[in-house]
N, C-alpha and C. Protein backbone atom coordinates (compact mmCIF):
# COMPACT_ATOMS: atom_id res chain seq x y z
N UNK A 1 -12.47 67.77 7.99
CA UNK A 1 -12.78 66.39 8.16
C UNK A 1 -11.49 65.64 8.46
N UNK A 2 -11.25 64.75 9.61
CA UNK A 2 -10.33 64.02 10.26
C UNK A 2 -10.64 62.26 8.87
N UNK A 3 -9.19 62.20 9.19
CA UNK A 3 -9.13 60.94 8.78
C UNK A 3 -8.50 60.02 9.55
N UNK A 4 -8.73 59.06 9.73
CA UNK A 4 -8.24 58.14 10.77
C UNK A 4 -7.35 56.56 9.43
N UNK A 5 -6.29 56.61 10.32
CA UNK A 5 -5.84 55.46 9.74
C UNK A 5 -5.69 54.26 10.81
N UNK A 6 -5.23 52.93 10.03
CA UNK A 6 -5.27 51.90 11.21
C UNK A 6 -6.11 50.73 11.47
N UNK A 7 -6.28 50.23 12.20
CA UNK A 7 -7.36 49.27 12.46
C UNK A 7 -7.16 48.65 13.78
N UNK A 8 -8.27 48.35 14.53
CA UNK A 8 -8.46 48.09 16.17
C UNK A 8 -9.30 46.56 16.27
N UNK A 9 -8.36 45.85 16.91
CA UNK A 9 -9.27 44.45 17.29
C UNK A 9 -9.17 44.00 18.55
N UNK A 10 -10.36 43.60 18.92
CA UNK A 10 -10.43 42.83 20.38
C UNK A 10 -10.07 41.28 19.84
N UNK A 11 -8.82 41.38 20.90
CA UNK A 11 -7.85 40.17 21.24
C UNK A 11 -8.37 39.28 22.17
N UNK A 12 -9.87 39.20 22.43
CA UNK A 12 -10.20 38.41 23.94
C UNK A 12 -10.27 37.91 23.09
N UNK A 13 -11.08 37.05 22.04
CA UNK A 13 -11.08 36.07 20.99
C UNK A 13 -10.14 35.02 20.83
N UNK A 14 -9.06 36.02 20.33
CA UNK A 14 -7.92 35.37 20.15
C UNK A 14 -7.45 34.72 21.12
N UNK A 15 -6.80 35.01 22.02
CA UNK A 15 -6.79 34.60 23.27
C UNK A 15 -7.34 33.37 23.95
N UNK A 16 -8.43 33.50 24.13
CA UNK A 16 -9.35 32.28 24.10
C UNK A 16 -9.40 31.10 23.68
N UNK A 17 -8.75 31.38 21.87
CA UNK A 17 -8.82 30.35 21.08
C UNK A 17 -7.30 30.04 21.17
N UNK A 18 -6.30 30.65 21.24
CA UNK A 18 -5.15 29.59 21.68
C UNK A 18 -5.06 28.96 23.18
N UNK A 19 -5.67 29.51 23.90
CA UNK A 19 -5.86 28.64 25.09
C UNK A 19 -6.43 27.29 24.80
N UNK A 20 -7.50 27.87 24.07
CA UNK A 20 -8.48 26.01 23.77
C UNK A 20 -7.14 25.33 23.02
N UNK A 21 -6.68 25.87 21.52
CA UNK A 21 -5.60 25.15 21.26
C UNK A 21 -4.49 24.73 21.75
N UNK A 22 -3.98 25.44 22.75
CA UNK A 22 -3.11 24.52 23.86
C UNK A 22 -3.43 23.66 24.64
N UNK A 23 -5.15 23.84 25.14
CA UNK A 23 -5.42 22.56 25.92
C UNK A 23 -5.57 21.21 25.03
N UNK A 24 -5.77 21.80 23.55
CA UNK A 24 -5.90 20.33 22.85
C UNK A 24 -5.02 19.78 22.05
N UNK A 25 -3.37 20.86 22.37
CA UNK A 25 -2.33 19.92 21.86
C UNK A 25 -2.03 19.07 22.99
N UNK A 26 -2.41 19.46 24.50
CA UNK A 26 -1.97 18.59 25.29
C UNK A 26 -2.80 17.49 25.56
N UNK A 27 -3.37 17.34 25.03
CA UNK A 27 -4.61 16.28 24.99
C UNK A 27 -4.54 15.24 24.13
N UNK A 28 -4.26 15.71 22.38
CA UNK A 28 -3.80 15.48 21.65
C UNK A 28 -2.82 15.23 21.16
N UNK A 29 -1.46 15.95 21.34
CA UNK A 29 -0.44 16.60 20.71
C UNK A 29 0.75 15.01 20.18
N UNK A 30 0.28 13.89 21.14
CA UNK A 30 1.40 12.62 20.67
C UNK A 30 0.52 12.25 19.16
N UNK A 31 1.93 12.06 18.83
CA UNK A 31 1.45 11.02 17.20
C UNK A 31 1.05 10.00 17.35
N UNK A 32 -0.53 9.85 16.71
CA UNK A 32 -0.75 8.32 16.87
C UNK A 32 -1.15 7.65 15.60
N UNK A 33 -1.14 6.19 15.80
CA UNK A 33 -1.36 5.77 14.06
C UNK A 33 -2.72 4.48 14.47
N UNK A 34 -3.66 4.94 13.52
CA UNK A 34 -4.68 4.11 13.65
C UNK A 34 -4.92 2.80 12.57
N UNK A 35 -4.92 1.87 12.83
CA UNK A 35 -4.87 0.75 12.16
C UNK A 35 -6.29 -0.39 12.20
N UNK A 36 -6.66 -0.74 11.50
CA UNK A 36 -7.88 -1.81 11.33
C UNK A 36 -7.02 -3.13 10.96
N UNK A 37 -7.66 -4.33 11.21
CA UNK A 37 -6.94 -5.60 10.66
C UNK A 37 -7.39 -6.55 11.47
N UNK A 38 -6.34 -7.64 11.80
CA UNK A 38 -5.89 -8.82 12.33
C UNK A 38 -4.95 -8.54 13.42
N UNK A 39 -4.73 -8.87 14.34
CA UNK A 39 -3.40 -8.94 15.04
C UNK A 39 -2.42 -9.77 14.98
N UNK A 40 -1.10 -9.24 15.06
CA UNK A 40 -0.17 -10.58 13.91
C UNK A 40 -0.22 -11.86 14.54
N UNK A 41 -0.92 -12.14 16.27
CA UNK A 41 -1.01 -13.60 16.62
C UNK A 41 -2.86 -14.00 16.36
N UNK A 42 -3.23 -13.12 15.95
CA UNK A 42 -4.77 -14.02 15.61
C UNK A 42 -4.69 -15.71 14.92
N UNK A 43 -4.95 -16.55 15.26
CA UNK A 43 -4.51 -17.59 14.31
C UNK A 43 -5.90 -18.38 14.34
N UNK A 44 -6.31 -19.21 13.09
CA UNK A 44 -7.46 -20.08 12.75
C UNK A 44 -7.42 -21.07 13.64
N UNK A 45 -8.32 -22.24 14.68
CA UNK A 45 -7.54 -23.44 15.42
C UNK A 45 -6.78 -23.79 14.68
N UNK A 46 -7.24 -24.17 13.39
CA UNK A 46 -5.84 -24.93 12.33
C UNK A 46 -4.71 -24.10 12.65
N UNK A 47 -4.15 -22.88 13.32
CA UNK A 47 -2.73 -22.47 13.30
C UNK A 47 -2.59 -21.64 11.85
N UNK A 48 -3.45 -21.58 11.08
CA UNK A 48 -2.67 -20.20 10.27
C UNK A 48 -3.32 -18.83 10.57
N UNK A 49 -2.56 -17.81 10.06
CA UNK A 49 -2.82 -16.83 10.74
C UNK A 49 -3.77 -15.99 10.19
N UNK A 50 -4.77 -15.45 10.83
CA UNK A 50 -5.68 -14.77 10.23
C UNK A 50 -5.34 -13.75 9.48
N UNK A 51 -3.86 -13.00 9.68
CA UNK A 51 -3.73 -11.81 8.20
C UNK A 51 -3.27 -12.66 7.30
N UNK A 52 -2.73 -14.15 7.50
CA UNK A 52 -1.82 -14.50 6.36
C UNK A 52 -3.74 -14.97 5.72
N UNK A 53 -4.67 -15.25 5.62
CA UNK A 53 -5.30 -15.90 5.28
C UNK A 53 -6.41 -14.68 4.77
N UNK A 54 -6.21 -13.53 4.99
CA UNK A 54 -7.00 -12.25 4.54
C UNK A 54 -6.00 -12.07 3.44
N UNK A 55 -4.73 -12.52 3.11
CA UNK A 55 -3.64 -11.92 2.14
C UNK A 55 -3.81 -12.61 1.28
N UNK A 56 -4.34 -13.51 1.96
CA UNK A 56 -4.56 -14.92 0.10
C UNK A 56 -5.89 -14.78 -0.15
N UNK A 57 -6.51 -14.22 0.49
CA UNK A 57 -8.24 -14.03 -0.34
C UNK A 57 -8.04 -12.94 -1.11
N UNK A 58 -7.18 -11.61 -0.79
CA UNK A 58 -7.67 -10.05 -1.21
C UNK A 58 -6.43 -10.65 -2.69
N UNK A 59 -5.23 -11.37 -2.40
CA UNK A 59 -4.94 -11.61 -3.46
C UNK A 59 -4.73 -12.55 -4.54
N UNK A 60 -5.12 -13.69 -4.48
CA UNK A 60 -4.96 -14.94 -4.45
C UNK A 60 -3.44 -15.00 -4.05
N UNK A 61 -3.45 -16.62 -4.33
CA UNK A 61 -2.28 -17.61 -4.30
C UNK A 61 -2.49 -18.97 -4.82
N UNK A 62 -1.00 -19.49 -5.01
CA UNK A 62 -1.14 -20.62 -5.81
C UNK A 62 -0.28 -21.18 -4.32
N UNK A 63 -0.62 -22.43 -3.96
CA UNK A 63 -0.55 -23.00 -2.79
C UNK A 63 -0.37 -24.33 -2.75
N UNK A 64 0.09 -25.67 -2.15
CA UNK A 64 0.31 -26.84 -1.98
C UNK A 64 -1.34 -27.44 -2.22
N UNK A 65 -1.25 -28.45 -3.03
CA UNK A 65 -2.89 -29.00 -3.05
C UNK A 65 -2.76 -29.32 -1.34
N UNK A 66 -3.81 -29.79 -1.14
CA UNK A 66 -4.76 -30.90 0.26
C UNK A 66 -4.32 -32.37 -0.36
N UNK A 67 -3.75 -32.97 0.43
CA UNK A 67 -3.66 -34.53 0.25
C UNK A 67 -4.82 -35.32 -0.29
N UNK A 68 -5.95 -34.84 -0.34
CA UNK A 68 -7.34 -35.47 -0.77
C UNK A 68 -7.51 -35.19 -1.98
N UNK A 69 -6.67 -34.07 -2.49
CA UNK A 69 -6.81 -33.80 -4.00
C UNK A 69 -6.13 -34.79 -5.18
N UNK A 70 -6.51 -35.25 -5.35
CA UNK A 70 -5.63 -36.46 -6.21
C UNK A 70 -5.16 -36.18 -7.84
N UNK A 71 -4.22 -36.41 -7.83
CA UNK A 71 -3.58 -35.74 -8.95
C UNK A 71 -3.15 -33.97 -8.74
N UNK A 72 -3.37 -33.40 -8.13
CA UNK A 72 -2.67 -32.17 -8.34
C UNK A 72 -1.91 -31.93 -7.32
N UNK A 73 -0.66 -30.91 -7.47
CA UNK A 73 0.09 -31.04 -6.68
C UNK A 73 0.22 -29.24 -5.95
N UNK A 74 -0.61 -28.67 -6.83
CA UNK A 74 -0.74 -27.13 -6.51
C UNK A 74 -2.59 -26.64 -6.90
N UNK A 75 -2.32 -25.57 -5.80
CA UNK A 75 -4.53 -25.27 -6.35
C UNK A 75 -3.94 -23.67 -6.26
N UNK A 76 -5.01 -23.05 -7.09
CA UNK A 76 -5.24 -21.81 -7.20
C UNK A 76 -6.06 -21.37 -6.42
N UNK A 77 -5.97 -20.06 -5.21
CA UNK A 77 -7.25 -19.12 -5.09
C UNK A 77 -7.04 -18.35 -5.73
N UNK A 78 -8.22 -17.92 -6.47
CA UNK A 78 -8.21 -16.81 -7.11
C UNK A 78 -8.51 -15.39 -5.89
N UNK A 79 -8.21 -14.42 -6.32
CA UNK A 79 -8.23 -13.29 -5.89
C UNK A 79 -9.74 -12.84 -5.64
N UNK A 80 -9.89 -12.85 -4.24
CA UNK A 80 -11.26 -11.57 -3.43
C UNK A 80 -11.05 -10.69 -2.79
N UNK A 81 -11.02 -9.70 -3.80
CA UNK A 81 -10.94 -8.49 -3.02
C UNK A 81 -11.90 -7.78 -2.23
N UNK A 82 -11.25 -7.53 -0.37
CA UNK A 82 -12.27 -6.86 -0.02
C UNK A 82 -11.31 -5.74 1.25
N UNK A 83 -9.99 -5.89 0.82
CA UNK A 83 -9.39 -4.92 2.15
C UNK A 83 -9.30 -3.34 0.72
N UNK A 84 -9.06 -3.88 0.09
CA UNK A 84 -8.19 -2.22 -1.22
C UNK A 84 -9.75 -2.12 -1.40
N UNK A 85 -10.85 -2.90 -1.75
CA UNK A 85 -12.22 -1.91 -2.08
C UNK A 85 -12.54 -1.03 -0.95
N UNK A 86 -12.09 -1.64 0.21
CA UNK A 86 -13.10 -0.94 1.16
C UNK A 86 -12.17 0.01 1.77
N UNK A 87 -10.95 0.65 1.15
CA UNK A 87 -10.09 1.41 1.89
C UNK A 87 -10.79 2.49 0.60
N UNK A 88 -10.97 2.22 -0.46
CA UNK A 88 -11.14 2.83 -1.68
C UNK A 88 -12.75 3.42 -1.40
N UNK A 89 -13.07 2.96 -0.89
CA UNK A 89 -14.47 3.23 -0.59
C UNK A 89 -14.56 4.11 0.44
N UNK A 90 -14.31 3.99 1.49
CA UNK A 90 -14.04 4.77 2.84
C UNK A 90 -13.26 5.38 3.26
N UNK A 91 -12.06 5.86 2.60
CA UNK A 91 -11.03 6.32 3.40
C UNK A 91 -11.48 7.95 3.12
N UNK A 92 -12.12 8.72 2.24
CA UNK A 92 -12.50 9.67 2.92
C UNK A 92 -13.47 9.85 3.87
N UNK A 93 -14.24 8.79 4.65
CA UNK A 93 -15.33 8.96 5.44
C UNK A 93 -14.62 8.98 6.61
N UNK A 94 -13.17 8.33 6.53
CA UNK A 94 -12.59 8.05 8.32
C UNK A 94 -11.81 9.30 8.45
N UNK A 95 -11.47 10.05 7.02
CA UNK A 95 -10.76 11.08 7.41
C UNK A 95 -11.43 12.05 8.01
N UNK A 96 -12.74 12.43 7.26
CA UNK A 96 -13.52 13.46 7.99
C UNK A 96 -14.60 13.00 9.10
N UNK A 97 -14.12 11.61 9.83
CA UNK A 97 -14.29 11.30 11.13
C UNK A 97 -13.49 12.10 11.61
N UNK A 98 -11.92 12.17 11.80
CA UNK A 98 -11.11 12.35 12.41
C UNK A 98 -11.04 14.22 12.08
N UNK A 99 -11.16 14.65 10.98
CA UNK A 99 -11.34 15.76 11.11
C UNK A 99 -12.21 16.64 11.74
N UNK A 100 -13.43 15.71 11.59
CA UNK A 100 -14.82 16.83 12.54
C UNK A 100 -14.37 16.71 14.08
N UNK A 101 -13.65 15.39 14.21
CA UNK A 101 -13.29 15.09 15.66
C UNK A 101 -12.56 16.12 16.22
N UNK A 102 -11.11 16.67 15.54
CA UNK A 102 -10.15 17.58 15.68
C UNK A 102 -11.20 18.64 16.12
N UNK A 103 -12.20 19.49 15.29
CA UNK A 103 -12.72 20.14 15.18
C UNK A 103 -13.62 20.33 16.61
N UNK A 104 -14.12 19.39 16.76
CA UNK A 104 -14.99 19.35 18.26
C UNK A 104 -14.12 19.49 19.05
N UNK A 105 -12.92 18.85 19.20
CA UNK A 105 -12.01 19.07 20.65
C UNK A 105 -11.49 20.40 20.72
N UNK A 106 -11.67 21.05 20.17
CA UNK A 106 -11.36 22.80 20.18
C UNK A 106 -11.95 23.36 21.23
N UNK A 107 -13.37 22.46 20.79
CA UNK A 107 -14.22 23.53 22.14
C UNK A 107 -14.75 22.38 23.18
N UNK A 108 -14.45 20.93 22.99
CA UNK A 108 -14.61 19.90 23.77
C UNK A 108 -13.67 19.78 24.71
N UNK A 109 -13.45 19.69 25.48
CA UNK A 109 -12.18 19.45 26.54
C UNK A 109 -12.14 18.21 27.23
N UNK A 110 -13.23 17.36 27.10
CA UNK A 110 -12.90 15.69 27.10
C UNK A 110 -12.60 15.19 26.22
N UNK A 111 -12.47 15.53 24.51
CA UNK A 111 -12.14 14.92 23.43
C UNK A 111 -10.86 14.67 23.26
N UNK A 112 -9.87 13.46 23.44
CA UNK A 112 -8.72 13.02 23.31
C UNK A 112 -8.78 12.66 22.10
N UNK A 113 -7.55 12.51 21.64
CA UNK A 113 -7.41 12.09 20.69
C UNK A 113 -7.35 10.31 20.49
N UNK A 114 -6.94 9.88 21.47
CA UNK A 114 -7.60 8.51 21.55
C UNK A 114 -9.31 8.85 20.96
N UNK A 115 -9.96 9.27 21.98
CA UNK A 115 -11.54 9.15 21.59
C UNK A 115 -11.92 9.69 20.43
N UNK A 116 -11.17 10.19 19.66
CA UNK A 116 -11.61 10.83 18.05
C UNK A 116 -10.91 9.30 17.33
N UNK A 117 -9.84 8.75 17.71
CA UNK A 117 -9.32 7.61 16.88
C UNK A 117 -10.39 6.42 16.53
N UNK A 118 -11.05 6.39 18.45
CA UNK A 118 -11.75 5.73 18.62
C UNK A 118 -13.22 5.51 17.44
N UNK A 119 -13.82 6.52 17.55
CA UNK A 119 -15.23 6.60 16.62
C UNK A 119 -14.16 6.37 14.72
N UNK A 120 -13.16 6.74 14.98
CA UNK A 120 -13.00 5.87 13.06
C UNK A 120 -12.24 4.84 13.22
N UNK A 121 -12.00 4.00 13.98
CA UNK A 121 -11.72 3.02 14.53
C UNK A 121 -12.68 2.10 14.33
N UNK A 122 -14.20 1.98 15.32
CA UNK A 122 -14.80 1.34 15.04
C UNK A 122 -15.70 1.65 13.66
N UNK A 123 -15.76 2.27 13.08
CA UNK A 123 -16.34 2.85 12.08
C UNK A 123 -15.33 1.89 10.63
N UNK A 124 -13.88 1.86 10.77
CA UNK A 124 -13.37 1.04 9.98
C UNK A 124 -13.60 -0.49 10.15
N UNK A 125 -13.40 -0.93 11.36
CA UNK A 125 -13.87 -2.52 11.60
C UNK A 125 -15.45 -2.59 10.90
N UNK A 126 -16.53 -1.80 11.74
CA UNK A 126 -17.59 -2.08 10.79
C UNK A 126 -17.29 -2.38 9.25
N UNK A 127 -16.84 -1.17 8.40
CA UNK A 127 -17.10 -1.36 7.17
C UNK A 127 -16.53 -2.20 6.42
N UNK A 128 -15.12 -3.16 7.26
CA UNK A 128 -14.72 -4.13 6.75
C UNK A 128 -15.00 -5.05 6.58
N UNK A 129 -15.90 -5.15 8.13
CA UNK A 129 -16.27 -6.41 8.10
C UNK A 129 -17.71 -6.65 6.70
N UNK A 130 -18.35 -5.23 6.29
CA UNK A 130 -18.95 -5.19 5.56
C UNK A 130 -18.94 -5.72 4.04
N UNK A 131 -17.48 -5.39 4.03
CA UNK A 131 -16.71 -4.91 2.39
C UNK A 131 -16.72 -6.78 2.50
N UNK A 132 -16.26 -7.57 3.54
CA UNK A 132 -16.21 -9.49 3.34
C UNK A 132 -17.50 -9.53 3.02
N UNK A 133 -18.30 -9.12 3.62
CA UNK A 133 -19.86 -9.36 3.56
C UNK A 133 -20.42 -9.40 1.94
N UNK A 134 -19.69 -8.14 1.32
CA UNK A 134 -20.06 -8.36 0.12
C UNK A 134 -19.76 -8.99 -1.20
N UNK A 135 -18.22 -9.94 -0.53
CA UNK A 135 -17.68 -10.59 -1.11
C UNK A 135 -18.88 -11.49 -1.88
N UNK A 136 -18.83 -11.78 -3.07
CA UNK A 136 -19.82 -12.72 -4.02
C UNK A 136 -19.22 -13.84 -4.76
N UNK A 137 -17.76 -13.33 -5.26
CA UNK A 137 -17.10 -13.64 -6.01
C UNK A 137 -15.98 -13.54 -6.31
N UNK A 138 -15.13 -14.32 -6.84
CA UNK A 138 -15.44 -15.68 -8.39
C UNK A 138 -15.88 -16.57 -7.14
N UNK A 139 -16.64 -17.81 -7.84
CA UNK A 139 -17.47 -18.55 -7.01
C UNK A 139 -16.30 -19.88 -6.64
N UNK A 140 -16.78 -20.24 -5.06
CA UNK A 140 -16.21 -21.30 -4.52
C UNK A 140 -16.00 -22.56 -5.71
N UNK A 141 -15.28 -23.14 -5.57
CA UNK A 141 -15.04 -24.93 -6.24
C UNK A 141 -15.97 -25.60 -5.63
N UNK A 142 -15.83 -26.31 -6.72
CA UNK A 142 -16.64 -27.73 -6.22
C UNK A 142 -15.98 -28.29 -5.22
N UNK A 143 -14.67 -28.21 -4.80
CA UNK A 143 -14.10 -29.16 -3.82
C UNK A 143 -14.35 -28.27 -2.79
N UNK A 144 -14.02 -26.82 -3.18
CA UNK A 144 -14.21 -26.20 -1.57
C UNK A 144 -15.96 -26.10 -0.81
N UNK A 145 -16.85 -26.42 -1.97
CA UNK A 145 -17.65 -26.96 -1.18
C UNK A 145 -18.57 -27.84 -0.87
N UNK A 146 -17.94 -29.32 -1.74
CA UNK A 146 -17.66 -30.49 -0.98
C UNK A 146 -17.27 -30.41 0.54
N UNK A 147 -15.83 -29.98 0.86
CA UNK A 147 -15.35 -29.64 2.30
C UNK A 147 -16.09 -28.92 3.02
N UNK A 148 -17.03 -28.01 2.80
CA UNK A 148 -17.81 -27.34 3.91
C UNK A 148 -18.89 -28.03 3.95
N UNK A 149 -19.46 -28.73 3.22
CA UNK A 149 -20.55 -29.68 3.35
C UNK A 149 -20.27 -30.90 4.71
N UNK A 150 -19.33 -31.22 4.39
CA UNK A 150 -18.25 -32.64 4.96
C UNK A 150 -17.81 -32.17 6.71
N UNK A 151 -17.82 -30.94 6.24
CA UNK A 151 -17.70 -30.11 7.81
C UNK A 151 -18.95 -29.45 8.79
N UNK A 152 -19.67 -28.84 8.03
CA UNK A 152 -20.74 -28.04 8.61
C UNK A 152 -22.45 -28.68 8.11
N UNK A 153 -23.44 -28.75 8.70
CA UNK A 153 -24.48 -29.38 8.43
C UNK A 153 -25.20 -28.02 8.73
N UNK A 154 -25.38 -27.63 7.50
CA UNK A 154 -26.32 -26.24 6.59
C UNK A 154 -27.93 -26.74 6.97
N UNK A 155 -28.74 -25.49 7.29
CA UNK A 155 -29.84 -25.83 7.49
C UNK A 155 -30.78 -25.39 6.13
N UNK A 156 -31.80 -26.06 6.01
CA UNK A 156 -32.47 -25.98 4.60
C UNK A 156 -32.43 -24.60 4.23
N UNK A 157 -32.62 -23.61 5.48
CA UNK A 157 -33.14 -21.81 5.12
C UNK A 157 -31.35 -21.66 4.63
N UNK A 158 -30.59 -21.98 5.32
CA UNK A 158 -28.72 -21.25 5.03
C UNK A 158 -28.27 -22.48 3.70
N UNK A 159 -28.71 -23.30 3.17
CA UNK A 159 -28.92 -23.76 1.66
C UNK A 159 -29.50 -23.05 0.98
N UNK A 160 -30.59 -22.57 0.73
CA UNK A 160 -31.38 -21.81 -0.04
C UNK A 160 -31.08 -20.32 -0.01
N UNK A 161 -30.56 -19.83 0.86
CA UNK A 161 -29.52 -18.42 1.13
C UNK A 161 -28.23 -18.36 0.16
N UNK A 162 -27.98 -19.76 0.36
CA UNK A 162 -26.34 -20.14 -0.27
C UNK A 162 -25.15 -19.86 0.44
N UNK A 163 -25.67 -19.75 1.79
CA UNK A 163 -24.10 -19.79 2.82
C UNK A 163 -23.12 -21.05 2.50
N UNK A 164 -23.90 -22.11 1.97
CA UNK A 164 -22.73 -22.82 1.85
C UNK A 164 -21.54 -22.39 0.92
N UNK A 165 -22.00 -21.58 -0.36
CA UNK A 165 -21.48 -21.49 -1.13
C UNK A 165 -20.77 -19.47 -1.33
N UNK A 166 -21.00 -18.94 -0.12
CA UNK A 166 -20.53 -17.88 0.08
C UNK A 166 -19.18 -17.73 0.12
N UNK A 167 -18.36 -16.98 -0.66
CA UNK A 167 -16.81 -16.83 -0.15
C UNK A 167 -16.41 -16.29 0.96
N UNK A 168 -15.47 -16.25 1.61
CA UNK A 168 -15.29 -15.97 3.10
C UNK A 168 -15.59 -16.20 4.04
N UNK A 169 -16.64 -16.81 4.31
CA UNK A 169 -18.20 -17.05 5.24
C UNK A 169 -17.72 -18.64 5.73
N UNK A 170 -16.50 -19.53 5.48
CA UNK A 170 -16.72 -20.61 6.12
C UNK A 170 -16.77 -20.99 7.64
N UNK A 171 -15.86 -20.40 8.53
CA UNK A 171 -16.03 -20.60 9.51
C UNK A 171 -16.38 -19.10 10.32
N UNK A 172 -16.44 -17.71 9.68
CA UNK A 172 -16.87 -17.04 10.05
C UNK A 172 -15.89 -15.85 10.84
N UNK A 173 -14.48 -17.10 11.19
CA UNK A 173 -13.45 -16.51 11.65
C UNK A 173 -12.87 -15.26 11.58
N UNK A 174 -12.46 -14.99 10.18
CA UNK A 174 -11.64 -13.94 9.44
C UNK A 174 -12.32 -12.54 9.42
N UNK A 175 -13.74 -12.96 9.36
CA UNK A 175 -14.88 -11.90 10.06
C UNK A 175 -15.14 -11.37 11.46
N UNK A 176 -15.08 -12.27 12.61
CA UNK A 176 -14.73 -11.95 13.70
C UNK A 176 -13.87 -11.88 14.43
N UNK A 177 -12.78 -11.80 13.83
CA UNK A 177 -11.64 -11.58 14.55
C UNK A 177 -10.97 -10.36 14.38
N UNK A 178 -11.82 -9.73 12.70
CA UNK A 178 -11.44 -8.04 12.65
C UNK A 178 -11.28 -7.19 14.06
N UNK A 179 -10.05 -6.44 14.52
CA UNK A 179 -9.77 -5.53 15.41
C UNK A 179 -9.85 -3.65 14.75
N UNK A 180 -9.46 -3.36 15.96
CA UNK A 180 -8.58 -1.82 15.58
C UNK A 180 -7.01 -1.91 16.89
N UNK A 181 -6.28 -0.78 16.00
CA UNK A 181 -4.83 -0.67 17.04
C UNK A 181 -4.64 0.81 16.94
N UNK A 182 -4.53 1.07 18.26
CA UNK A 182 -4.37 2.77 17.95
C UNK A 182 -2.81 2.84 18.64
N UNK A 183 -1.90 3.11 17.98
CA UNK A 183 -0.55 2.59 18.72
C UNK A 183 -0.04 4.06 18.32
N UNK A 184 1.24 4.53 19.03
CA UNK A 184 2.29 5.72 19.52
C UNK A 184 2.64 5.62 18.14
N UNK A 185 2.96 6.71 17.36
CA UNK A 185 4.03 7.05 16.31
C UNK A 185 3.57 7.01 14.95
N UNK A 186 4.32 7.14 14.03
CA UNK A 186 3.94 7.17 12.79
C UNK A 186 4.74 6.30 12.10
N UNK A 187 4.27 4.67 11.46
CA UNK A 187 5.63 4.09 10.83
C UNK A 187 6.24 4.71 9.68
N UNK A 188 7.61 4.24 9.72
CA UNK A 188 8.37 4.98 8.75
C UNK A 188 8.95 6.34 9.42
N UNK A 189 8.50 6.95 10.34
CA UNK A 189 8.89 8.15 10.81
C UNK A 189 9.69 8.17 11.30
N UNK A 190 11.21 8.85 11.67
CA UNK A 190 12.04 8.56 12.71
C UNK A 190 12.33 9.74 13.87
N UNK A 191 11.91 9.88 14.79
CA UNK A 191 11.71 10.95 15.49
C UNK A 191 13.10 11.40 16.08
């Protein structure tokens, strides 16, 4: 009786599959960094800027009163958080966006890596704009909505909803102006 030592493999496989992986480092292969937000010139007509005004909701601030406020010379927002819940909430759903994505362009050969950024890209704007949506609370002031009263004429159904008295929801802005940025590099990195 012969004994054989050793072991024999067909390499077309292999082969194959670093080809696909070379076509999809070149497809892929630049560093890119995907970002959800504001853009640093988004600004309210009033002129402030839509991240500076997402930075004082997610954390409060203590701020110059309004000239109409009489007697005080500083107001509190209190803190609404809705950028750290909803990173806390989702950030493994965008990763294994981007991972199943990797995964398809193996054997996809139109899948860039732009277009994998792309689907958790918009997938993060959605859920942000979601995470404001569910903003409830701590509840508006009486003055802040005095001022939206004084500004906006609420219809009986968006009274009885309580849009007047929704946080975030005044002009709707900070909600539609959410972007994505899929930009070259990795910050902090120095190549």
């Amino acid at each position: 009786m012969a004994v054989k030592s050793g072991f024999g493999a067909n390499l077309d496989g292999l082969e194959r599959l670093r080809k696909q992986l070379k076509s999809m480092d070149n497809r892929i292969g630049q560093e890119l960094t995907l970002t959800a937000g504001w853009d640093e010139n988004c600004r309210y007509p009033s002129g402030e800027y839509a991240a500076d005004v997402a930075v004082i909701q997610e954390y409060g601030a203590i701020l110059p009163a309004p000239p109409d406020m009489q007697g005080k010379s500083t107001v509190r927002i209190p803190p609404r958080p809705f950028i750290r819940p909803c990173i806390a909430k989702n950030e493994g759903k965008w990763e294994h966006i981007i991972a199943h994505g990797l995964k398809q362009a193996v054997t996809d050969e139109s899948l860039t890596g732009e277009k994998i950024l792309l689907r958790a890209s918009l997938t993060m704007v959605t859920d942000l704009k979601a995470s404001i949506n569910a903003v409830d609370s701590p509840p508006l002031s009486d003055y802040t909505i005095r001022k939206r009263h004084e500004k906006n004429r609420y219809s009986p159904e968006a009274l009885a909803l309580g849009y007047d008295r929704k946080p975030l929801q005044d002009t709707g802005y900070l909600l539609g102006s959410i972007t994505y940025f899929v930009r070259p590099g990795i910050p902090g990195k120095h190549n």
